[in-house]
Protein backbone atom coordinates (compact mmCIF):
# COMPACT_ATOMS: atom_id res chain seq x y z
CA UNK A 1 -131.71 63.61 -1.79
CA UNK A 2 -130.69 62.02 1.56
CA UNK A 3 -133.14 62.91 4.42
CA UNK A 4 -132.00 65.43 7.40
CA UNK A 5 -132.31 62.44 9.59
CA UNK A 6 -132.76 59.35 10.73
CA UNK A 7 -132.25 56.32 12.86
CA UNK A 8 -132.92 52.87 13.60
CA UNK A 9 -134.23 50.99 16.74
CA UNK A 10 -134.02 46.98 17.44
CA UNK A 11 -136.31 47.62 20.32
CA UNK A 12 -138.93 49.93 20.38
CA UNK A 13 -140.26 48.98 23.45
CA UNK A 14 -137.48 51.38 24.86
CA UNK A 15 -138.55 54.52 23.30
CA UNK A 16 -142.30 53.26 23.95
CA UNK A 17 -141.23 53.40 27.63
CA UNK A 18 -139.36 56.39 27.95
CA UNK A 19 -141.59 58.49 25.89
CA UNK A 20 -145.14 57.51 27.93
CA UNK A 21 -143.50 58.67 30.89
CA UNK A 22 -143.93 62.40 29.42
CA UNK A 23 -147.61 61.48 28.38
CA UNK A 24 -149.24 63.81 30.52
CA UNK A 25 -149.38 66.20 27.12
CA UNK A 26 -150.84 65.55 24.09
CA UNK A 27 -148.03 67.22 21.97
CA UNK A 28 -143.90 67.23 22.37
CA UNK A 29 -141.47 69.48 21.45
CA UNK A 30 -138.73 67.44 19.39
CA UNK A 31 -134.87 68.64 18.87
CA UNK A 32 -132.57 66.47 16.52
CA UNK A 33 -128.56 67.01 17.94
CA UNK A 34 -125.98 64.76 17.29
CA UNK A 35 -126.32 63.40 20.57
CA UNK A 36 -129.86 62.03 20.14
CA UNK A 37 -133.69 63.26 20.42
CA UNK A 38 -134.83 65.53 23.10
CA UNK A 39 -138.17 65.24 23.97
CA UNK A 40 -139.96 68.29 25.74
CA UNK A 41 -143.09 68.19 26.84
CA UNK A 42 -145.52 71.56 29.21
CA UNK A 43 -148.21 72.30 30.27
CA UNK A 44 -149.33 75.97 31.66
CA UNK A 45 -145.53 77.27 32.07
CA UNK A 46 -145.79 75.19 35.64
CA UNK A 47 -144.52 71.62 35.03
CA UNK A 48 -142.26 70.34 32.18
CA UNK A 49 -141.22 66.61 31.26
CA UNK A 50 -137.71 65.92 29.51
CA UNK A 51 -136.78 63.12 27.61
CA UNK A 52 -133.37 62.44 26.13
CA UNK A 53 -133.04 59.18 23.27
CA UNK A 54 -129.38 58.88 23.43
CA UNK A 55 -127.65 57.76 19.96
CA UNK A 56 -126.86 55.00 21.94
CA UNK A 57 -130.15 53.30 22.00
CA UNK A 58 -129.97 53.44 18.14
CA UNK A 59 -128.35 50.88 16.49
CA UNK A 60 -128.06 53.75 13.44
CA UNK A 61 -128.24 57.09 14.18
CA UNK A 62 -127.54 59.59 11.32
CA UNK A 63 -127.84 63.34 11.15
CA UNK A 64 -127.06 65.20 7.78
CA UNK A 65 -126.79 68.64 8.42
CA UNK A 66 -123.78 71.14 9.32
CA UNK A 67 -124.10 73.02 11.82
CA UNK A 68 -124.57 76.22 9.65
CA UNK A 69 -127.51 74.49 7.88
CA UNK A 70 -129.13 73.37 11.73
CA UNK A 71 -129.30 77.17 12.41
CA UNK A 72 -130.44 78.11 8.75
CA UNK A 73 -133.16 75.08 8.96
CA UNK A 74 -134.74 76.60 12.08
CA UNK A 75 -133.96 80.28 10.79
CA UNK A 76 -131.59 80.93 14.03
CA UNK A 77 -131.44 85.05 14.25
CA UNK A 78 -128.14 86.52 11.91
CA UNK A 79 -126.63 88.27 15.49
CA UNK A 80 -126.74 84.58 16.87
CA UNK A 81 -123.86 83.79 18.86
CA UNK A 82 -122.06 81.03 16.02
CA UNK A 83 -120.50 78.77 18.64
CA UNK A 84 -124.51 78.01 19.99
CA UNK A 85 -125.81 75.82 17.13
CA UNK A 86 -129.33 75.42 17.01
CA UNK A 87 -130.15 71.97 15.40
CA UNK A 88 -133.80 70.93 13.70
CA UNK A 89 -136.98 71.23 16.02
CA UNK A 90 -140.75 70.46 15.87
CA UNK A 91 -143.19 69.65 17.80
CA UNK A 92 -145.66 66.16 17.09
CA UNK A 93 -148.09 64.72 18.36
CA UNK A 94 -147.11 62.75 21.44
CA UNK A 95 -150.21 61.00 22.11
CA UNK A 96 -150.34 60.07 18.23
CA UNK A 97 -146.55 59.10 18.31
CA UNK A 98 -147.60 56.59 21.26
CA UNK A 99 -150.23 55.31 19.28
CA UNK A 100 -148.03 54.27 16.70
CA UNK A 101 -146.10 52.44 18.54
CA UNK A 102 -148.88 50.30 20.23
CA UNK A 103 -150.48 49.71 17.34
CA UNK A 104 -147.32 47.80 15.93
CA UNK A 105 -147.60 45.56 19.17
CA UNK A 106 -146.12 47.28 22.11
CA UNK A 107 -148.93 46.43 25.06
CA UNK A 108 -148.46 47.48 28.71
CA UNK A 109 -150.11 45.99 31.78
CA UNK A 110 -151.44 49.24 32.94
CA UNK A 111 -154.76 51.28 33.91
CA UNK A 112 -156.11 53.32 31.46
CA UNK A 113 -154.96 56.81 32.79
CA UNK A 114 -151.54 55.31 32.03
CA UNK A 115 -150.42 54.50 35.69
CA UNK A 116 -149.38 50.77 36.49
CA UNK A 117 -152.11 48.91 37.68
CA UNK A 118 -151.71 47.69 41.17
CA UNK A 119 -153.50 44.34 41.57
CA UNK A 120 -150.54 43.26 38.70
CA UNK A 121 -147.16 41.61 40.00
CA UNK A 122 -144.67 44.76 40.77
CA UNK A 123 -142.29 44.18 38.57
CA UNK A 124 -140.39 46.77 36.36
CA UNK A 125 -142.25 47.46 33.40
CA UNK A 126 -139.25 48.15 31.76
CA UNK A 127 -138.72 44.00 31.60
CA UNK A 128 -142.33 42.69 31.14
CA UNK A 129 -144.53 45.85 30.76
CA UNK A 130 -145.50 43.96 27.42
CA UNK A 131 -147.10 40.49 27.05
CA UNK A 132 -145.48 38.83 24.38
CA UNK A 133 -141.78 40.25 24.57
CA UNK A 134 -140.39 37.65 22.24
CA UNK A 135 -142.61 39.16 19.92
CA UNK A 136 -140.69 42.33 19.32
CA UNK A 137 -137.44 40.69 19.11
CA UNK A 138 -136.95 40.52 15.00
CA UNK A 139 -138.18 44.03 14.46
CA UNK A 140 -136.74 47.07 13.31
CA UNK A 141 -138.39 50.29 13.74
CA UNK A 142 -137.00 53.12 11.39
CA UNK A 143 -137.59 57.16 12.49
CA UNK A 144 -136.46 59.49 9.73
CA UNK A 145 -137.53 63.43 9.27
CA UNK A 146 -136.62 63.91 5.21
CA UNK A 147 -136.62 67.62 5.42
CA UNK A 148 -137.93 70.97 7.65
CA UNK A 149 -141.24 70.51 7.70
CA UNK A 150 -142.05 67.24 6.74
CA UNK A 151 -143.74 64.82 8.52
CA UNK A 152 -142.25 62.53 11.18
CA UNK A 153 -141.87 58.96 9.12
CA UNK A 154 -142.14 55.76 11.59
CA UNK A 155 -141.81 52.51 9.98
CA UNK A 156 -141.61 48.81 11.29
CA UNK A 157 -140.30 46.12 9.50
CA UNK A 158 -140.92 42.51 10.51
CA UNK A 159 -140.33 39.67 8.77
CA UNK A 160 -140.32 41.66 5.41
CA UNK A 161 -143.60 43.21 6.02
CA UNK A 162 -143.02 47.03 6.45
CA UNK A 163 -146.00 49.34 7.85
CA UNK A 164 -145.33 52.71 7.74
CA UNK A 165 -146.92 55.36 9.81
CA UNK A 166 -145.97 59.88 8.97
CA UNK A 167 -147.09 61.80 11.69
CA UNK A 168 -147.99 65.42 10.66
CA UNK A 169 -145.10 67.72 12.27
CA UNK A 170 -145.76 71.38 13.14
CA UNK A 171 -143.52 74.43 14.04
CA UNK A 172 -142.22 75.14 17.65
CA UNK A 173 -142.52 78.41 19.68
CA UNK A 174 -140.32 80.99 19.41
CA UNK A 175 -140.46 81.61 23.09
CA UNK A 176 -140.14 78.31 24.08
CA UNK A 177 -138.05 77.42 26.81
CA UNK A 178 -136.94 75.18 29.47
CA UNK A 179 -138.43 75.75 33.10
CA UNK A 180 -134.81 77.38 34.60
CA UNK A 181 -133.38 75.18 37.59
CA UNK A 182 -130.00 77.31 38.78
CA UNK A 183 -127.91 74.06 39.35
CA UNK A 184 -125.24 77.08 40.80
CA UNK A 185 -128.09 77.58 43.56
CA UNK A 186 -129.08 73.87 44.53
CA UNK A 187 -130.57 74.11 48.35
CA UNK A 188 -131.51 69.90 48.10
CA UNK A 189 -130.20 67.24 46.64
CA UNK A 190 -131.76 64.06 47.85
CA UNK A 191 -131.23 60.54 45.92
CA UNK A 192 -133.51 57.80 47.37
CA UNK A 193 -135.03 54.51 45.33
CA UNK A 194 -138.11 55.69 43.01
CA UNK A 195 -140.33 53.56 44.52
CA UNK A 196 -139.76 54.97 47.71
CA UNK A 197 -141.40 58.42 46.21
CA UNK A 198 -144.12 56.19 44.29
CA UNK A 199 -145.24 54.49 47.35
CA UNK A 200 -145.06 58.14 49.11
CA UNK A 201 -147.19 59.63 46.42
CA UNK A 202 -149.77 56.98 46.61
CA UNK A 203 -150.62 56.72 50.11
CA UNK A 204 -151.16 60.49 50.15
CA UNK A 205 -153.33 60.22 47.00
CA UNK A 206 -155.57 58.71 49.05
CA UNK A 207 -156.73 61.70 50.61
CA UNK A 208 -157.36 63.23 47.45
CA UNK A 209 -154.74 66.70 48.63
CA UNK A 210 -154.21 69.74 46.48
CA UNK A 211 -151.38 70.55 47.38
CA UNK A 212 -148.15 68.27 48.11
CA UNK A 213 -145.54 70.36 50.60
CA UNK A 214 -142.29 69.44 50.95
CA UNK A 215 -140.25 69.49 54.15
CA UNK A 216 -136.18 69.12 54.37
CA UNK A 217 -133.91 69.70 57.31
CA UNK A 218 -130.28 68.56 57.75
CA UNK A 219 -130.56 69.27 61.78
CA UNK A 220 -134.45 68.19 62.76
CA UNK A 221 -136.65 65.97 62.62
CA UNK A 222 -138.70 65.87 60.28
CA UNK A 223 -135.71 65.50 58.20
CA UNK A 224 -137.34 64.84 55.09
CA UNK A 225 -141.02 64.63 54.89
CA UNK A 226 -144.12 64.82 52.13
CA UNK A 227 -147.44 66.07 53.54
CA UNK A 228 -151.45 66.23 51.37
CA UNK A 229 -153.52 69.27 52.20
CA UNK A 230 -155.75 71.03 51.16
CA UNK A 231 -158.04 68.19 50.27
CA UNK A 232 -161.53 66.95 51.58
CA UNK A 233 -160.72 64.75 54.18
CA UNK A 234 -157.37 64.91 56.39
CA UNK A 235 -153.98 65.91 55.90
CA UNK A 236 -151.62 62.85 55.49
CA UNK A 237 -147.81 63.52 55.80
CA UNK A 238 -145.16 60.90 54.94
CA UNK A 239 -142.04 61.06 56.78
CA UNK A 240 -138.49 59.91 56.22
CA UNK A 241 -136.12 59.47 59.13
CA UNK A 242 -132.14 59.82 58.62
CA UNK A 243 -130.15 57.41 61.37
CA UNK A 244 -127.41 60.03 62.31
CA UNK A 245 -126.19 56.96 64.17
CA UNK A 246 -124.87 55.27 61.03
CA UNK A 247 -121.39 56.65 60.40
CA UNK A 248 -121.56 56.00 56.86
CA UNK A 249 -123.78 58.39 56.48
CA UNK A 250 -126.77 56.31 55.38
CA UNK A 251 -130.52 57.10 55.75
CA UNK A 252 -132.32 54.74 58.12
CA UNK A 253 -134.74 52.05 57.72
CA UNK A 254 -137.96 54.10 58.84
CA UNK A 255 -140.37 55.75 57.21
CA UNK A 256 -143.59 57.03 58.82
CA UNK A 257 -147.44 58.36 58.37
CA UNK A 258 -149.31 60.71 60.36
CA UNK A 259 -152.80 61.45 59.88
CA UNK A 260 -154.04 64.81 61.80
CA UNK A 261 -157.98 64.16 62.57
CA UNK A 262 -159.78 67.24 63.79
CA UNK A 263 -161.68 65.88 66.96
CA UNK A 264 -165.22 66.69 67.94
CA UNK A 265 -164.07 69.18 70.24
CA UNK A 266 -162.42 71.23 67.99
CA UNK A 267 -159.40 70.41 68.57
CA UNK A 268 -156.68 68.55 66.88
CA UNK A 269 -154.99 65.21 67.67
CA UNK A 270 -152.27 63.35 65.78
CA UNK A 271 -153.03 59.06 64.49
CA UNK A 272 -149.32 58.09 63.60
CA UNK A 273 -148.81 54.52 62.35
CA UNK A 274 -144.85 53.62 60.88
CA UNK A 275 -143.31 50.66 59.02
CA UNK A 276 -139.93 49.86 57.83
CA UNK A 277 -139.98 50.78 54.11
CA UNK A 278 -136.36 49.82 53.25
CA UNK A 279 -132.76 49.15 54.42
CA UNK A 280 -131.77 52.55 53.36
CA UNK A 281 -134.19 55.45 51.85
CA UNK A 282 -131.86 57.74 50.65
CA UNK A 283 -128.25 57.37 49.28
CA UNK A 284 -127.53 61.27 49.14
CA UNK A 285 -128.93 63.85 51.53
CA UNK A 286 -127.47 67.07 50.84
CA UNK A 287 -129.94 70.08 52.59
CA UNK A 288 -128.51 73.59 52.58
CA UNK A 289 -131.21 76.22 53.20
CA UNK A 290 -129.86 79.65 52.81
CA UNK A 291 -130.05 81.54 55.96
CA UNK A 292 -133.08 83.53 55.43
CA UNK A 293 -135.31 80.02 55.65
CA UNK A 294 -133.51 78.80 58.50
CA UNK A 295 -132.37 75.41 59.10
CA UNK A 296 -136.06 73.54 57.03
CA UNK A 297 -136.48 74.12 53.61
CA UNK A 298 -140.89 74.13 52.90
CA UNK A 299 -141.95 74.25 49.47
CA UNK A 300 -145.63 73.67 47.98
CA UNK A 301 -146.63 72.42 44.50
CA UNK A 302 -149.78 71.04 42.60
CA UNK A 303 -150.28 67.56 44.41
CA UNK A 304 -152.23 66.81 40.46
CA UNK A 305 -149.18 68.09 38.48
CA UNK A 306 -146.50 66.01 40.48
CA UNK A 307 -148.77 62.69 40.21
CA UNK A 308 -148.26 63.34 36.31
CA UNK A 309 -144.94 62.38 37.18
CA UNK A 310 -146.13 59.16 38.45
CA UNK A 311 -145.69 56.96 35.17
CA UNK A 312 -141.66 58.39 35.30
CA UNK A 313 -141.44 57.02 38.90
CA UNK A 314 -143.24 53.95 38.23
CA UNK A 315 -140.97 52.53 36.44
CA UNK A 316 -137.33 54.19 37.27
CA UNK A 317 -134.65 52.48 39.34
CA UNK A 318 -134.08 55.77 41.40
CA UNK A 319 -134.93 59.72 41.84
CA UNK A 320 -132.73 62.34 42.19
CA UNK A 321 -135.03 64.94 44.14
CA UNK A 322 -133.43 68.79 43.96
CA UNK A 323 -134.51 72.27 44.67
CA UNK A 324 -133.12 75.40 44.25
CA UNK A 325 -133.87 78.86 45.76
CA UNK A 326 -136.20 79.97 43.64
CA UNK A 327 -138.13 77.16 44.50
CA UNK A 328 -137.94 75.19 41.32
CA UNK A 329 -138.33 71.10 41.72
CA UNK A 330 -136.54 68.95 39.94
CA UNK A 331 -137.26 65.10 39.92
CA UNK A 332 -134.61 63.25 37.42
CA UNK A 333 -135.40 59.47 37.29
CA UNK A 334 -132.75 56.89 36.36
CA UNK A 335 -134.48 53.95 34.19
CA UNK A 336 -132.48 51.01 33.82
CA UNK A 337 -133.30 49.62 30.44
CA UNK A 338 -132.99 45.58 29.77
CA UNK A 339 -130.97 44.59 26.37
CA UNK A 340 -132.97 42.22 24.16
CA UNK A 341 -131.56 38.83 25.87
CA UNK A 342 -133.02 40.34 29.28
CA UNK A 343 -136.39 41.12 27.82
CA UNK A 344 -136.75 37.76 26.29
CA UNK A 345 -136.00 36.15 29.46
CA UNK A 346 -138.97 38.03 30.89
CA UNK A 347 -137.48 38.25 34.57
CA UNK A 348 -138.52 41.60 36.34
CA UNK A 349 -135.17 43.81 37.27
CA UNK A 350 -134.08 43.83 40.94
CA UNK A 351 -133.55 40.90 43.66
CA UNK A 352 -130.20 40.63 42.34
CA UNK A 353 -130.48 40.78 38.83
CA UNK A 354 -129.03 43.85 37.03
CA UNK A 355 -129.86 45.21 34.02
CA UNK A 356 -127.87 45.11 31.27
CA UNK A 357 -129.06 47.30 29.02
CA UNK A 358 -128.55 50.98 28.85
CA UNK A 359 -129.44 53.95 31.66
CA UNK A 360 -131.59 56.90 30.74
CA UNK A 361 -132.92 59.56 32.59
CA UNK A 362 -136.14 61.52 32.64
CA UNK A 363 -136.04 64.82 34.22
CA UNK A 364 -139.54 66.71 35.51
CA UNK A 365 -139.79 70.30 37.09
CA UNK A 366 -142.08 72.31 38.20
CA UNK A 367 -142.91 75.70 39.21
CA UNK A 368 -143.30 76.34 43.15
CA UNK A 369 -146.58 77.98 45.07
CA UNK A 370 -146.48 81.17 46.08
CA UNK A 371 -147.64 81.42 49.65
CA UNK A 372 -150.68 83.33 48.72
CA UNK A 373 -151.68 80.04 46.29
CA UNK A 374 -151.14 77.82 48.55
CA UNK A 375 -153.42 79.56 51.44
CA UNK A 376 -155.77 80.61 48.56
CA UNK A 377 -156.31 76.93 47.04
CA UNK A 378 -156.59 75.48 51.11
CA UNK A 379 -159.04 77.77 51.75
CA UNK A 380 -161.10 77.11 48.45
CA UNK A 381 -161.07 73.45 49.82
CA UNK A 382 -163.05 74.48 53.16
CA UNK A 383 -165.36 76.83 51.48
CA UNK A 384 -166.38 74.48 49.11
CA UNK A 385 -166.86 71.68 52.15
């Protein structure tokens, strides 16, 4: 009996580094389409990770199911609307999954809680995020899922050696569902380079915040800005200027950070220091509040749950930053993946050197604070100082 699926990879090193970027669980959700593997990953309802393995990044990619079997594997309801096929779905260990892979060679210059290590050259991981890339080249990693309910099968052959590796697979929620972003009722839409955002993220890490707000306005300045609070020291903000003087339209060169120290007589004064981050910040900057915010959009979230998204920007070539009235946040990273000839070369993507492999994206949301959290969780901070 054939098995429901599988597919072959020349380099795992690609799903290695799209799949850590949703690390921040322990266990994934995993849907088999046509298409390729989805990869969901949650935790608490309030922040989700998405990961898409396009067919494309398989050099065989075979499904064998109809799509009245997909809805009879996953026992689809009988009043199902037909034309919405349900395909195969179960969720695996994610941690275990990346464990595999490492142990059949795949090493990454980071720290152990995953995030790049900074005292390393800066280069995309996605090139040399391994030691020994050459090593990887004459392998073949083979993913196949026989039947519902069987385990997830992972084997690498090399050199005629095969190791296999079946990961125990277990059954997905009913409920389950995506964190809803109304793309019909997008308020922001800002594109800007990820490291931009990663270098954001990290200098307000350093005041250890609890919450991150964010701060948009087509009209005033700020016009786009990041701020800590809530934390035990001061409240950092990170701002990014647009030049309105550029006709193209581009974002300007600027980018600064303002401390606000309380002073010994109560009072409180402003230490702002800037430096020019970039050429350009942001490519698009689309900010259209609906009129009962007024002309700045100001939304607060988890400063802990968006630095899980801190692997994702790490390593992407861009972030596409959107919000929509609800509140929801969406961060969608573009990675750039190197083909094998790239890799081998070892030469870190960027000054000039594109990538020719294929693009992938990694999308994160995350569930707004209401305003009562946000005051509740600030005010936690200063009791417990």
């Amino acid at each position: 009996m054939e098995p429901l699926f599988t597919c072959v990879s020349n380099n795992a090193h690609h799903l290695y580094t799209l799949l850590s970027c949703i690390s921040f669980a322990s266990k994934a959700t995993v849907q088999i389409t046509p298409e390729g593997l989805r990869f969901s990953a949650e935790e608490g309802r309030v922040i989700q990770g998405l990961v898409f393995l396009d067919r494309a990044l398989f050099t065989s990619y075979t499904l064998n199911t109809t799509p009245e079997q997909a809805n009879q594997e996953t026992e689809a309801p009988h009043d199902e609307n037909p034309e919405e096929l349900v395909y195969p779905q179960f969720v695996v260990s994610l941690s275990a999954l990346l464990e595999t892979l490492k142990i059949f060679g795949i090493n990454e210059l980071t720290e152990p809680n995953g995030v790049r290590n900074t005292n390393l050259p800066q280069t995309n991981p996605a090139s040399s995020a391994f030691s020994a890339p050459a090593l990887l080249m004459d392998r073949s990693c083979t993913i196949q899922y026989a039947a519902h309910g069987a385990p997830l099968s992972i084997a690498i052959d090399e050199a005629g050696v095969k190791t296999t590796c079946e990961l125990v697979t277990y059954e997905a929620e009913d409920d389950e569902s995506d964190i809803p972003l109304q793309r019909n009722s997008i308020i922001m839409k800002i594109i800007m380079r990820s490291a931009w955002l990663h270098n954001a993220i990290s200098e307000l890490n350093s005041s250890t915040p609890t919450i991150l707000k964010i701060s948009a306005s087509a009209k005033r300045e700020p016009y786009f800005a990041l701020s800590g609070a809530g934390g035990p020291f001061s409240e950092s903000t990170v701002e990014f200027s647009v030049d309105q003087q550029n006709n193209e339209g581009d974002a300007s060169t600027q980018a600064s950070k303002t401390q606000k120290v309380q002073a010994d007589d109560g009072t409180s004064r402003a230490r702002s220091t800037r430096s020019k981050l970039a050429p350009t910040v942001t490519e698009t900057f689309l900010v259209t509040p609906p009129s009962s915010m007024g002309e700045r959009i100001n939304q607060s979230y988890r400063f802990a749950l968006i630095s899980k998204a801190a692997r994702a920007m790490a390593v992407a070539n861009k972030v596409s930053i959107r919000g929509d009235r609800q509140g929801v946040l969406s961060l969608q990273f573009m990675i750039e993946l190197e083909d094998k000839d790239s890799n081998a070369t070892g030469r870190p993507v960027g000054a000039g050197i594109r990538p020719t492999g294929p693009v992938c994206f990694v999308d994160f949301r995350f569930v707004p604070l209401l305003d009562e959290e946000a005051a509740e969780m600030e005010m936690d901070m200063l009791v417990n100082d």
